[in-house]
PDB file of N, CA and C in Angstrom:
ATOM      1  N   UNK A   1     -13.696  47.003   2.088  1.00  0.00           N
ATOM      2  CA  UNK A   1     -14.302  46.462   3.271  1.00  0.00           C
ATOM      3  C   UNK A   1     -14.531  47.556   4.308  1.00  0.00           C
ATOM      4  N   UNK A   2     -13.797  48.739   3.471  1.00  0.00           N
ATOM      5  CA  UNK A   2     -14.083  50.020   4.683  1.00  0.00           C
ATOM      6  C   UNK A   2     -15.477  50.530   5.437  1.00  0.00           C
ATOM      7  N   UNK A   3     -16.887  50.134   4.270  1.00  0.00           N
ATOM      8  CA  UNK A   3     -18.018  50.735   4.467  1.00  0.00           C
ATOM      9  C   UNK A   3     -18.630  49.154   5.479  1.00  0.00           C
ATOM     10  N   UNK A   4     -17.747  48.489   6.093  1.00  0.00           N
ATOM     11  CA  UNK A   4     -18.520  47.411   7.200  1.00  0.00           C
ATOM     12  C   UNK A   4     -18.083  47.518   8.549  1.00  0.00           C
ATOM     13  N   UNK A   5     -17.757  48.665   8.831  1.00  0.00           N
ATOM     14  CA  UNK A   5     -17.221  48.903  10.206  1.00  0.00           C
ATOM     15  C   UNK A   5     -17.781  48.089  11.319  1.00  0.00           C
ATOM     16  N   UNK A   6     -19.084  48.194  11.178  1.00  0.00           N
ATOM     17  CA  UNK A   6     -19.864  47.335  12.516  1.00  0.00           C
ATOM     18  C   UNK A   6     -20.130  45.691  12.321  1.00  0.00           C
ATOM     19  N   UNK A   7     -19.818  44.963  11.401  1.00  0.00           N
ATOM     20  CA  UNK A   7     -20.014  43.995  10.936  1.00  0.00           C
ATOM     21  C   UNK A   7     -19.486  42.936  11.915  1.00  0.00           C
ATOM     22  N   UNK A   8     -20.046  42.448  12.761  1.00  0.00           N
ATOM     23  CA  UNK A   8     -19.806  41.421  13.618  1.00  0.00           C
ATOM     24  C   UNK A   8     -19.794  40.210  13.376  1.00  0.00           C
ATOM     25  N   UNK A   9     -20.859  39.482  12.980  1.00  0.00           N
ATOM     26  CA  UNK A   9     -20.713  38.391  12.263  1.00  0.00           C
ATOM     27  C   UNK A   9     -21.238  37.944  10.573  1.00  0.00           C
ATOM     28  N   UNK A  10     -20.054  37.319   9.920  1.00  0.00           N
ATOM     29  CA  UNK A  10     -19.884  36.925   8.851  1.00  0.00           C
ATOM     30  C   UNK A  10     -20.546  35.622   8.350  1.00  0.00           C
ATOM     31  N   UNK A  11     -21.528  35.322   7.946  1.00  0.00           N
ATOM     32  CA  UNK A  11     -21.685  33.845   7.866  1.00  0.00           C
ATOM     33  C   UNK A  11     -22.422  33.820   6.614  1.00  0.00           C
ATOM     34  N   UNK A  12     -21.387  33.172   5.738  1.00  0.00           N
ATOM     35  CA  UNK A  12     -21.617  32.377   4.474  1.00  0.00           C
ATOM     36  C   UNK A  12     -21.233  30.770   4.342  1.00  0.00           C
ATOM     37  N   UNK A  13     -22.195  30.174   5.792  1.00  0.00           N
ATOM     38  CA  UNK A  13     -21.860  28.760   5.276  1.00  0.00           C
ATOM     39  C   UNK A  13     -23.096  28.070   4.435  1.00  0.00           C
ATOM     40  N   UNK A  14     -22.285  27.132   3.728  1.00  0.00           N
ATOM     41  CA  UNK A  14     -23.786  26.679   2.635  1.00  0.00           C
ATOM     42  C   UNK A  14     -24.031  26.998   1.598  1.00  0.00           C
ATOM     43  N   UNK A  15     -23.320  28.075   0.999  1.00  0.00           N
ATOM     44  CA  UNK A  15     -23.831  29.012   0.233  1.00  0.00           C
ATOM     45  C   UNK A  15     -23.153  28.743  -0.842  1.00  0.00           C
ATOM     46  N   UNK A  16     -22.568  27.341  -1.348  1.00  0.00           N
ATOM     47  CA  UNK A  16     -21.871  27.268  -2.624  1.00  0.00           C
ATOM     48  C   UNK A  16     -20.667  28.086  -3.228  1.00  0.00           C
ATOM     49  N   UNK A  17     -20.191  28.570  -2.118  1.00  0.00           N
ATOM     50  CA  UNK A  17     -19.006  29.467  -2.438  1.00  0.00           C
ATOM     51  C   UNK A  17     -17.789  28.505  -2.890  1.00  0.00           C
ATOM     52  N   UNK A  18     -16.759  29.405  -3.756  1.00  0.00           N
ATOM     53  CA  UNK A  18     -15.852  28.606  -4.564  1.00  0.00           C
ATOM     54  C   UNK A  18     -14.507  29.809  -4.156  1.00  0.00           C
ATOM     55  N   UNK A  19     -13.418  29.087  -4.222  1.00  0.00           N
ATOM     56  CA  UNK A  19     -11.990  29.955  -4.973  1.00  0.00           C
ATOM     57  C   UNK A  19     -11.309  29.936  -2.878  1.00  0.00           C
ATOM     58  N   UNK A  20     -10.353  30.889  -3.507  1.00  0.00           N
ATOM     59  CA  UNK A  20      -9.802  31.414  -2.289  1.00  0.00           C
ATOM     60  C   UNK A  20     -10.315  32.421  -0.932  1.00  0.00           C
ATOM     61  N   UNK A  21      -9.822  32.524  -0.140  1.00  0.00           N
ATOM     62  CA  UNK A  21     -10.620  33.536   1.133  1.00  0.00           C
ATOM     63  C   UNK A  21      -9.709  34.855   0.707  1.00  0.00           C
ATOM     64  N   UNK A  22     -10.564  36.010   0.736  1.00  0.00           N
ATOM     65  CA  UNK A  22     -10.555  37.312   0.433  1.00  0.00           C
ATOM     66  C   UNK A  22      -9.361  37.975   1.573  1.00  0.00           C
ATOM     67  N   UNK A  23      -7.762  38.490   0.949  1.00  0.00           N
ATOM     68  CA  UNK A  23      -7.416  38.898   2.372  1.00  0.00           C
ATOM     69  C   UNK A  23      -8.209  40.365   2.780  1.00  0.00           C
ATOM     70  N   UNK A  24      -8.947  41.023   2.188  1.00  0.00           N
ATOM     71  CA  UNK A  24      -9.398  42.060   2.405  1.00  0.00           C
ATOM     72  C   UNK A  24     -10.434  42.388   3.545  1.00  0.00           C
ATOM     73  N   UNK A  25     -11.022  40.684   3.791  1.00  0.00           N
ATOM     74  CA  UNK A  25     -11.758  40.320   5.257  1.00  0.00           C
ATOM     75  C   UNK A  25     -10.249  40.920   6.847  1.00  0.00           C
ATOM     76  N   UNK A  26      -9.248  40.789   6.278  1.00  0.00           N
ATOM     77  CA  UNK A  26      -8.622  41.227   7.180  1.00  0.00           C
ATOM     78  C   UNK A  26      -8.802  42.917   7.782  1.00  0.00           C
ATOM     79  N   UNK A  27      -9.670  43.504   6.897  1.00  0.00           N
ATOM     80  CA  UNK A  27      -9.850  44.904   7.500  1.00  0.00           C
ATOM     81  C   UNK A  27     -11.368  45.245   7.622  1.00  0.00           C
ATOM     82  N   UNK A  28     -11.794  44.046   8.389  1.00  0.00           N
ATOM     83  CA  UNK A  28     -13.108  44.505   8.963  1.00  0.00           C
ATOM     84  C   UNK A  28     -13.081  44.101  10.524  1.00  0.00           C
ATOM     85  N   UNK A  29     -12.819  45.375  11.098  1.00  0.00           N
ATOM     86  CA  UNK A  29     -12.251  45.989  12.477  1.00  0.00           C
ATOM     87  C   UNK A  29     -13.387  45.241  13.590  1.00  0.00           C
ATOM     88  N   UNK A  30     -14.623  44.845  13.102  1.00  0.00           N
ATOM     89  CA  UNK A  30     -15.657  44.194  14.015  1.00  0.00           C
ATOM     90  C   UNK A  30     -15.845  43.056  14.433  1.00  0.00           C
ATOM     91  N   UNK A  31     -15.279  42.638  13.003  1.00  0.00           N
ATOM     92  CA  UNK A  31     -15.678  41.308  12.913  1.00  0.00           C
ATOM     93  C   UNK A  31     -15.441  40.267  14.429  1.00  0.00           C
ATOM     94  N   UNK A  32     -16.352  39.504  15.040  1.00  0.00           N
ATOM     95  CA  UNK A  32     -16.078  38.242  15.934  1.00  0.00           C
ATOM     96  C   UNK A  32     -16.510  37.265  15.531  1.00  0.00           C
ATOM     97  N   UNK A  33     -17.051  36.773  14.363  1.00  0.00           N
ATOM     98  CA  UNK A  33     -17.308  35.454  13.834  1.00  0.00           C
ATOM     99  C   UNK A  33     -17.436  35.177  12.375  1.00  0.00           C
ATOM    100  N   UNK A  34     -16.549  34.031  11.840  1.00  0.00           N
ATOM    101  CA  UNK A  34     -16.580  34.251   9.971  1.00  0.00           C
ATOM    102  C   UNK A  34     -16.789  32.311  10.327  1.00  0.00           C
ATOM    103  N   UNK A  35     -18.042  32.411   9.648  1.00  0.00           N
ATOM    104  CA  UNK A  35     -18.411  31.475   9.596  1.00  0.00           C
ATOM    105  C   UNK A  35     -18.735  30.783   7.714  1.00  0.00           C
ATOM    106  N   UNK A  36     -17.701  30.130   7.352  1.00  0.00           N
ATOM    107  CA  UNK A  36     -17.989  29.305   6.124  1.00  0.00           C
ATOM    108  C   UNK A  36     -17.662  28.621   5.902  1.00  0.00           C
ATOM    109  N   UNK A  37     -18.116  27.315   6.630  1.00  0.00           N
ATOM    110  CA  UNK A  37     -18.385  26.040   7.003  1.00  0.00           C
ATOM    111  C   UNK A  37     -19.187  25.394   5.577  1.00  0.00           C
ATOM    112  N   UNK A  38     -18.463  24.219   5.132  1.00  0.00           N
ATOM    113  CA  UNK A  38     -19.639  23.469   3.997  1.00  0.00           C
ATOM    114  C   UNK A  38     -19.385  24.150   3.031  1.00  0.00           C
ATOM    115  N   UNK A  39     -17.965  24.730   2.176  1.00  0.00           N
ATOM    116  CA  UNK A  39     -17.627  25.452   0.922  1.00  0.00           C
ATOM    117  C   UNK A  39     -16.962  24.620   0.339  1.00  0.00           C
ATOM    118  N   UNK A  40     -16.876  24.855  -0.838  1.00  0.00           N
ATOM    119  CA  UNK A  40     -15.448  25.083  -1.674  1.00  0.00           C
ATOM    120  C   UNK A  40     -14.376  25.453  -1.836  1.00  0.00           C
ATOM    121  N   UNK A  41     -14.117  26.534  -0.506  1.00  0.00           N
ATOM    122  CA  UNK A  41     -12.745  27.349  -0.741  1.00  0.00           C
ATOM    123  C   UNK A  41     -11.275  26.575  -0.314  1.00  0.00           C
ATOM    124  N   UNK A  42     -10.569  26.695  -0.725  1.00  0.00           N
ATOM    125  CA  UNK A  42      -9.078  26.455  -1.643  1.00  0.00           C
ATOM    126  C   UNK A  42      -8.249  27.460  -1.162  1.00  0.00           C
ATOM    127  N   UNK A  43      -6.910  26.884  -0.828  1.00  0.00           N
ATOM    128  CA  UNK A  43      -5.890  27.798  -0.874  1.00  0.00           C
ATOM    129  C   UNK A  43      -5.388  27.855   1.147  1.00  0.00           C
ATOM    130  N   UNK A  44      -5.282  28.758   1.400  1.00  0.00           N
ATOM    131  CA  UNK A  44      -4.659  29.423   3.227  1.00  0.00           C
ATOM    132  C   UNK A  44      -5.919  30.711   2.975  1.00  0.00           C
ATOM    133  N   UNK A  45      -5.436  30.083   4.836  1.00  0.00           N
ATOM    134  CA  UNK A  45      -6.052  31.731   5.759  1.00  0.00           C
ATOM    135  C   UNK A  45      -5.206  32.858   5.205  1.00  0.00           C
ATOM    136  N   UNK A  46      -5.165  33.616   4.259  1.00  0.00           N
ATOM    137  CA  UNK A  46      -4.652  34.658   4.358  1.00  0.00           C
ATOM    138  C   UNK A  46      -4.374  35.740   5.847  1.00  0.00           C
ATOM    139  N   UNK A  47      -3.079  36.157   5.482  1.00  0.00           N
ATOM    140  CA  UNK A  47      -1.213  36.528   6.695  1.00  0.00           C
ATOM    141  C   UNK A  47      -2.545  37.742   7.007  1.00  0.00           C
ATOM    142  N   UNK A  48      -2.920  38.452   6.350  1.00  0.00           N
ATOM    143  CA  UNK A  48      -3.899  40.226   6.766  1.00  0.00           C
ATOM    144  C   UNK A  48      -4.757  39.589   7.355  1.00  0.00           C
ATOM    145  N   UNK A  49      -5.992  38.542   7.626  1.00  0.00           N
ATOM    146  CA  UNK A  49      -6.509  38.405   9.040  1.00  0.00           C
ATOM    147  C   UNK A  49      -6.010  38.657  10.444  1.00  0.00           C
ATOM    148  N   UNK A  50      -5.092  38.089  10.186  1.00  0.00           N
ATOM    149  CA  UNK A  50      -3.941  38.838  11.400  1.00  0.00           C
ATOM    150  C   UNK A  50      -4.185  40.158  12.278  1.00  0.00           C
ATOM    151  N   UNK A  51      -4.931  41.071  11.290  1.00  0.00           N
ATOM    152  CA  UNK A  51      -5.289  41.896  11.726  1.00  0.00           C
ATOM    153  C   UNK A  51      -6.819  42.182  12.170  1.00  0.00           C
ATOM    154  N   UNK A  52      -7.058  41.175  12.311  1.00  0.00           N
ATOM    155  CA  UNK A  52      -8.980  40.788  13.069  1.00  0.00           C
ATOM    156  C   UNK A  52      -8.335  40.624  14.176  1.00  0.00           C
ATOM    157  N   UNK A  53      -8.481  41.803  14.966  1.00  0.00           N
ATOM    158  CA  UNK A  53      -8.489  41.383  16.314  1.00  0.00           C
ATOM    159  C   UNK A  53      -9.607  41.286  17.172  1.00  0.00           C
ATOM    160  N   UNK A  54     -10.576  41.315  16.805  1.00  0.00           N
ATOM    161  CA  UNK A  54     -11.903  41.524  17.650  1.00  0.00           C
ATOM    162  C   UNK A  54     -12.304  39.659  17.146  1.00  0.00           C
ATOM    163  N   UNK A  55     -11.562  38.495  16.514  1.00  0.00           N
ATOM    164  CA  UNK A  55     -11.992  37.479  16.059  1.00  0.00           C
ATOM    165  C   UNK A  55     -12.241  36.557  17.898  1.00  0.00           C
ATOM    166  N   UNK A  56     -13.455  36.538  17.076  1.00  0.00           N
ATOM    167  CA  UNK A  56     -13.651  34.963  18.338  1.00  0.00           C
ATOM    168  C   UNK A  56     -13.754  33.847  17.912  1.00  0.00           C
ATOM    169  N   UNK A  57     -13.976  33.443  16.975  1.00  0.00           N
ATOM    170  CA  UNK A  57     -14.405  31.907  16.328  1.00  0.00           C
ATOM    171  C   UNK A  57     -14.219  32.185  14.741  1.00  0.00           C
ATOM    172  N   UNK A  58     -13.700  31.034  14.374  1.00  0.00           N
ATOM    173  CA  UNK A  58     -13.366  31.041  12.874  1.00  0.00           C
ATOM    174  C   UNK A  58     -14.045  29.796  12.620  1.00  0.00           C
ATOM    175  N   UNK A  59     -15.410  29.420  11.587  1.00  0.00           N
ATOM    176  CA  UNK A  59     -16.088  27.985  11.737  1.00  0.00           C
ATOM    177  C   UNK A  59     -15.831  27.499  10.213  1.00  0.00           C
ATOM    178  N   UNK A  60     -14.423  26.839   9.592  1.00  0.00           N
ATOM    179  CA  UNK A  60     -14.114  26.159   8.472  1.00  0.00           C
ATOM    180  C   UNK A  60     -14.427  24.909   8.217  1.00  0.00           C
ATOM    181  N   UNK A  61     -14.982  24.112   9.086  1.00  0.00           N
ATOM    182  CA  UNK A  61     -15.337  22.669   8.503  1.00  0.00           C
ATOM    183  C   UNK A  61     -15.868  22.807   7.500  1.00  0.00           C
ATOM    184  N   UNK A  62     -15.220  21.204   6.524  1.00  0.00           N
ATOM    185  CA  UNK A  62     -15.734  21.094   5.222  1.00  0.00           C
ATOM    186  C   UNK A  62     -15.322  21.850   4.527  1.00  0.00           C
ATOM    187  N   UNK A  63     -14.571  22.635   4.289  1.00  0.00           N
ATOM    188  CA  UNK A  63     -13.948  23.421   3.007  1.00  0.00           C
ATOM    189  C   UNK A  63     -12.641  22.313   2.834  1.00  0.00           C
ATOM    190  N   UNK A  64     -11.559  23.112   1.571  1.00  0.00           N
ATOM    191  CA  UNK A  64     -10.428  22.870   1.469  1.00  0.00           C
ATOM    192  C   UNK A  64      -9.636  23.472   1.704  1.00  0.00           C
ATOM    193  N   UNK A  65      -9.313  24.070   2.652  1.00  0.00           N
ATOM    194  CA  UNK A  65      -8.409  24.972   3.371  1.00  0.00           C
ATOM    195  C   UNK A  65      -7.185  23.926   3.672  1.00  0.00           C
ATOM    196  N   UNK A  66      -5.590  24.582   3.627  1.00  0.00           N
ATOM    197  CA  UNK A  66      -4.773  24.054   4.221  1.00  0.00           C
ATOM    198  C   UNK A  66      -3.428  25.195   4.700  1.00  0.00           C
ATOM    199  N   UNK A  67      -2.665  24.489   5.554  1.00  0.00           N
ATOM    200  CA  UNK A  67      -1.693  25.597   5.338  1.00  0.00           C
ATOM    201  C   UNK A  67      -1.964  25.359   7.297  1.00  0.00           C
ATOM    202  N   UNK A  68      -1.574  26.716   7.282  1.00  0.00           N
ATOM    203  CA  UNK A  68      -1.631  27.049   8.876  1.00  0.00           C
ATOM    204  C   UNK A  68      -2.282  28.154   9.344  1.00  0.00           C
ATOM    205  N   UNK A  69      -2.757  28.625  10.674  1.00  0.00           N
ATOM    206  CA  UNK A  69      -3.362  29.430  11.206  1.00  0.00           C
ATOM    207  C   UNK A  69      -2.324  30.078  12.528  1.00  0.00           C
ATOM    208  N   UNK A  70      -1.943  29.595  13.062  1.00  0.00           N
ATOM    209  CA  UNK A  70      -0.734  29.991  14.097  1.00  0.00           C
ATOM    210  C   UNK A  70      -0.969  31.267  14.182  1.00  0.00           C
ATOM    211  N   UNK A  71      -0.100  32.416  13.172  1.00  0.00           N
ATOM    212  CA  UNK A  71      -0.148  33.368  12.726  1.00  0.00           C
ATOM    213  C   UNK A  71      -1.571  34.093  13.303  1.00  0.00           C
ATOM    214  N   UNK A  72      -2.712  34.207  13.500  1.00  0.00           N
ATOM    215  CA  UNK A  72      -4.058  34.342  14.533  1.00  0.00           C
ATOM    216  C   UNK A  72      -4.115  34.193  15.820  1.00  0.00           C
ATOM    217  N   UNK A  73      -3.176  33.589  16.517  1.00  0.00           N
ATOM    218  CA  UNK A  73      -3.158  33.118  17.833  1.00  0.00           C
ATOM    219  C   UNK A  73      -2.595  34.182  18.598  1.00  0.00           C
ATOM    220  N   UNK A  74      -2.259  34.162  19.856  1.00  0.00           N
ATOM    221  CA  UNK A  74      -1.552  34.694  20.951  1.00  0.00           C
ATOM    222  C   UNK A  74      -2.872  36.029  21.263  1.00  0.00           C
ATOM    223  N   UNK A  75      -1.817  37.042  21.128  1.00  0.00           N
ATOM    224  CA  UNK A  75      -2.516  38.577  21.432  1.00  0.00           C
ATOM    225  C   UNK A  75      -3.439  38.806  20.397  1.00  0.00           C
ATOM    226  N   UNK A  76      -3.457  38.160  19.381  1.00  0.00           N
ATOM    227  CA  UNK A  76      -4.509  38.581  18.369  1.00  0.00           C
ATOM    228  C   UNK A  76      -5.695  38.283  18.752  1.00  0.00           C
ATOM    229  N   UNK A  77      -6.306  36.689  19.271  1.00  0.00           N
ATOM    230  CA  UNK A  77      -7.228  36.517  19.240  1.00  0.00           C
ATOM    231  C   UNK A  77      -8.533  37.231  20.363  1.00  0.00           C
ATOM    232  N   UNK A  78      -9.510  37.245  20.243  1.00  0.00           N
ATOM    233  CA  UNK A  78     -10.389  38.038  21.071  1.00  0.00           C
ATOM    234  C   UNK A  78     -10.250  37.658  22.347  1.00  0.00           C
ATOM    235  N   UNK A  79     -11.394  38.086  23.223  1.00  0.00           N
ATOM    236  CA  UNK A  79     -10.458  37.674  24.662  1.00  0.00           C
ATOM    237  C   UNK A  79     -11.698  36.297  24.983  1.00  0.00           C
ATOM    238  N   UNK A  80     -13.006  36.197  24.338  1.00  0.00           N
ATOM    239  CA  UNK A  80     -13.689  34.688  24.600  1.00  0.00           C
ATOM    240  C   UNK A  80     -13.116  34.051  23.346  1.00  0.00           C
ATOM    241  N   UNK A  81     -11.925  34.003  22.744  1.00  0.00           N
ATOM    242  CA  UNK A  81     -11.564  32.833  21.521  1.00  0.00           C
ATOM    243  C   UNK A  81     -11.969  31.682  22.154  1.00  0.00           C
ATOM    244  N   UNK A  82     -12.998  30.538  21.460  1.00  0.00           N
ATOM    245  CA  UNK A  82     -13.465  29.340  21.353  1.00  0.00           C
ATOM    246  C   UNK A  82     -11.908  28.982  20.612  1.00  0.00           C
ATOM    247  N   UNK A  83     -11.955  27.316  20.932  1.00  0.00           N
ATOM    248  CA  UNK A  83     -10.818  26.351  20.358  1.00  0.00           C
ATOM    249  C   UNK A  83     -11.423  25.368  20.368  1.00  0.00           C
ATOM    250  N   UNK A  84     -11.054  24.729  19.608  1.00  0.00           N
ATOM    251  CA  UNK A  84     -11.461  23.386  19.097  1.00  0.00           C
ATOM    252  C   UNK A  84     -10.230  23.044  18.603  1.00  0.00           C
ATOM    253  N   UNK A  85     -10.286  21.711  17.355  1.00  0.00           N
ATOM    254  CA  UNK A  85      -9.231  21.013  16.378  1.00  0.00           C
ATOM    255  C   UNK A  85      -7.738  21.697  16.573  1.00  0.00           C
ATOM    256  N   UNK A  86      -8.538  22.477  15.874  1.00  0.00           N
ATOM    257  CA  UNK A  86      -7.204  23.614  15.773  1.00  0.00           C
ATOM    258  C   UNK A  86      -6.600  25.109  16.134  1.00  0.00           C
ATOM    259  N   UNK A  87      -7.815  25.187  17.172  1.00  0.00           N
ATOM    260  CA  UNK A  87      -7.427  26.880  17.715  1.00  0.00           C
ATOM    261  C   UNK A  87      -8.284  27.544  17.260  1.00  0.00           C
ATOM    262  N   UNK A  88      -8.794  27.738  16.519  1.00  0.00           N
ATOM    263  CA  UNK A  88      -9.845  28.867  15.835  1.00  0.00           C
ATOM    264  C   UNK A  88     -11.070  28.555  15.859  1.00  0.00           C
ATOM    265  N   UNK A  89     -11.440  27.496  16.431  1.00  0.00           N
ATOM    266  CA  UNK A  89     -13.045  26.928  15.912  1.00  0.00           C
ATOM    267  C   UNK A  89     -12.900  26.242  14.618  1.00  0.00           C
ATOM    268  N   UNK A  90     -12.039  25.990  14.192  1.00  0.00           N
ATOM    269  CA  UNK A  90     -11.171  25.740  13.156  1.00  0.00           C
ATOM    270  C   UNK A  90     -11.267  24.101  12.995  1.00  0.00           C
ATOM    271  N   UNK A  91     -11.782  23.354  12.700  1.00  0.00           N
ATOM    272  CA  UNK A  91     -12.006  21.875  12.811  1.00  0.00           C
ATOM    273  C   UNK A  91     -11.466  21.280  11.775  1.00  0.00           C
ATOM    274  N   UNK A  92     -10.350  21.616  10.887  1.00  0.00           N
ATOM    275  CA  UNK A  92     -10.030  21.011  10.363  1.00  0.00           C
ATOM    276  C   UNK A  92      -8.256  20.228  10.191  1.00  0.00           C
ATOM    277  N   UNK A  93      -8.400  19.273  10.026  1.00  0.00           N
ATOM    278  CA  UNK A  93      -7.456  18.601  10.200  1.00  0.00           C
ATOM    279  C   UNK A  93      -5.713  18.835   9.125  1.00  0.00           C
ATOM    280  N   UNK A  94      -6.225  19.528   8.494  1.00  0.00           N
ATOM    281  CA  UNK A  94      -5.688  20.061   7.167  1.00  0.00           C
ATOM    282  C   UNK A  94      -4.823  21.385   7.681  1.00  0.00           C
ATOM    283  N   UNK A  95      -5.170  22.545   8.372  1.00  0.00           N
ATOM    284  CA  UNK A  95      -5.043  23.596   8.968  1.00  0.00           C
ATOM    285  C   UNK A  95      -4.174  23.203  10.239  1.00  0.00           C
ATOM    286  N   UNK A  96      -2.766  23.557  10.339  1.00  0.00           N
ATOM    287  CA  UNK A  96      -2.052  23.588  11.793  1.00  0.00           C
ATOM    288  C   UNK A  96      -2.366  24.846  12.399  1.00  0.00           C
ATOM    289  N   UNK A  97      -2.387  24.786  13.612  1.00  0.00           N
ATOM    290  CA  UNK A  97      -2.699  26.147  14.713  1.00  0.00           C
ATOM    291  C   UNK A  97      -1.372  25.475  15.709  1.00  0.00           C
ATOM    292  N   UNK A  98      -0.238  26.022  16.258  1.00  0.00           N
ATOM    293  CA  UNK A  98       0.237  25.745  17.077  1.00  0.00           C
ATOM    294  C   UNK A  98      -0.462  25.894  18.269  1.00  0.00           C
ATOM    295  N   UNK A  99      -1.232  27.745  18.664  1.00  0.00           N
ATOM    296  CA  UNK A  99      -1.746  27.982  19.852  1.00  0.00           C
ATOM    297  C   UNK A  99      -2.828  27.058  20.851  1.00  0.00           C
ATOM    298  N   UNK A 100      -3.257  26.021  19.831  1.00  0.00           N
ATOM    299  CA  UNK A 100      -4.490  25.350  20.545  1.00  0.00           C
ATOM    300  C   UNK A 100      -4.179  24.081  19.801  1.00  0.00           C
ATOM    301  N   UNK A 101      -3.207  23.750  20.025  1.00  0.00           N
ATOM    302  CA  UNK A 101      -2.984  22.099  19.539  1.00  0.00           C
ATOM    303  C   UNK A 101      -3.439  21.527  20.760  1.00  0.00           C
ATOM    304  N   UNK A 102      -3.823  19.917  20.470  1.00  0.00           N
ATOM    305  CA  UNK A 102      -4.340  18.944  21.574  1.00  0.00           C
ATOM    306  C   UNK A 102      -2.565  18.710  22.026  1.00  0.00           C
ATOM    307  N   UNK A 103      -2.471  19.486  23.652  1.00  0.00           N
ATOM    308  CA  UNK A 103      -1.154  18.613  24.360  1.00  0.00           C
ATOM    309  C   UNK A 103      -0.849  17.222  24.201  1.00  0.00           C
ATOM    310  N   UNK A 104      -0.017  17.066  23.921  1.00  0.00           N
ATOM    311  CA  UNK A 104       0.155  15.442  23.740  1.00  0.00           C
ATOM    312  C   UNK A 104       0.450  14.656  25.038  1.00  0.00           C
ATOM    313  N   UNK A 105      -0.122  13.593  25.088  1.00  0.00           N
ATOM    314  CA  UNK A 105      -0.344  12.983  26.854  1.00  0.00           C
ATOM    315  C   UNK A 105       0.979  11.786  26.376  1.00  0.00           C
TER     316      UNK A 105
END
């Protein structure tokens, strides 16, 4: 992922993608938007995103993602992080985010 240094935004939604998320997306130093919304993918956010710190929005609706995101939150996230569902742009119900849970009234 070394030769994508400038790679800002990611977007493979739609695109019939299958399997797990790549932790190797964790070392693209540019990245502010991974958008793949409307997949197939299976499995967790892989722990090496962690190291996207330039992330502003993560757009997963419609996949099968589960597990948690937490681990992305605090000092990691960019400094305009969007929230939604779950903290990341992250709309899915499947995925816990502690950092941007709905307060409970």
């Amino acid at each position: 992922m070394g030769m994508y240094p400038l790679l800002e935004e990611l977007y493979l939604g739609r695109t019939l993608l299958q399997g797990t998320l790549p932790k190797e997306w964790g070392m693209l130093p540019a990245v502010r938007f991974i958008m793949l919304q409307n997949n197939d993918i299976t499995g967790t956010i892989p722990a090496e995103w962690a190291n996207i710190t330039s992330l502003n929005g993560l757009f997963l609706e419609n996949t099968n993602l589960s597990g948690s995101a937490s681990f992305l939150c605090g000092d990691n996230l960019g400094p305009t992080f969007m929230c939604e569902d779950c903290g990341l742009k992250v709309d899915l119900e499947e995925v816990d985010c502690s950092c941007c849970a709905e307060p409970e009234r």
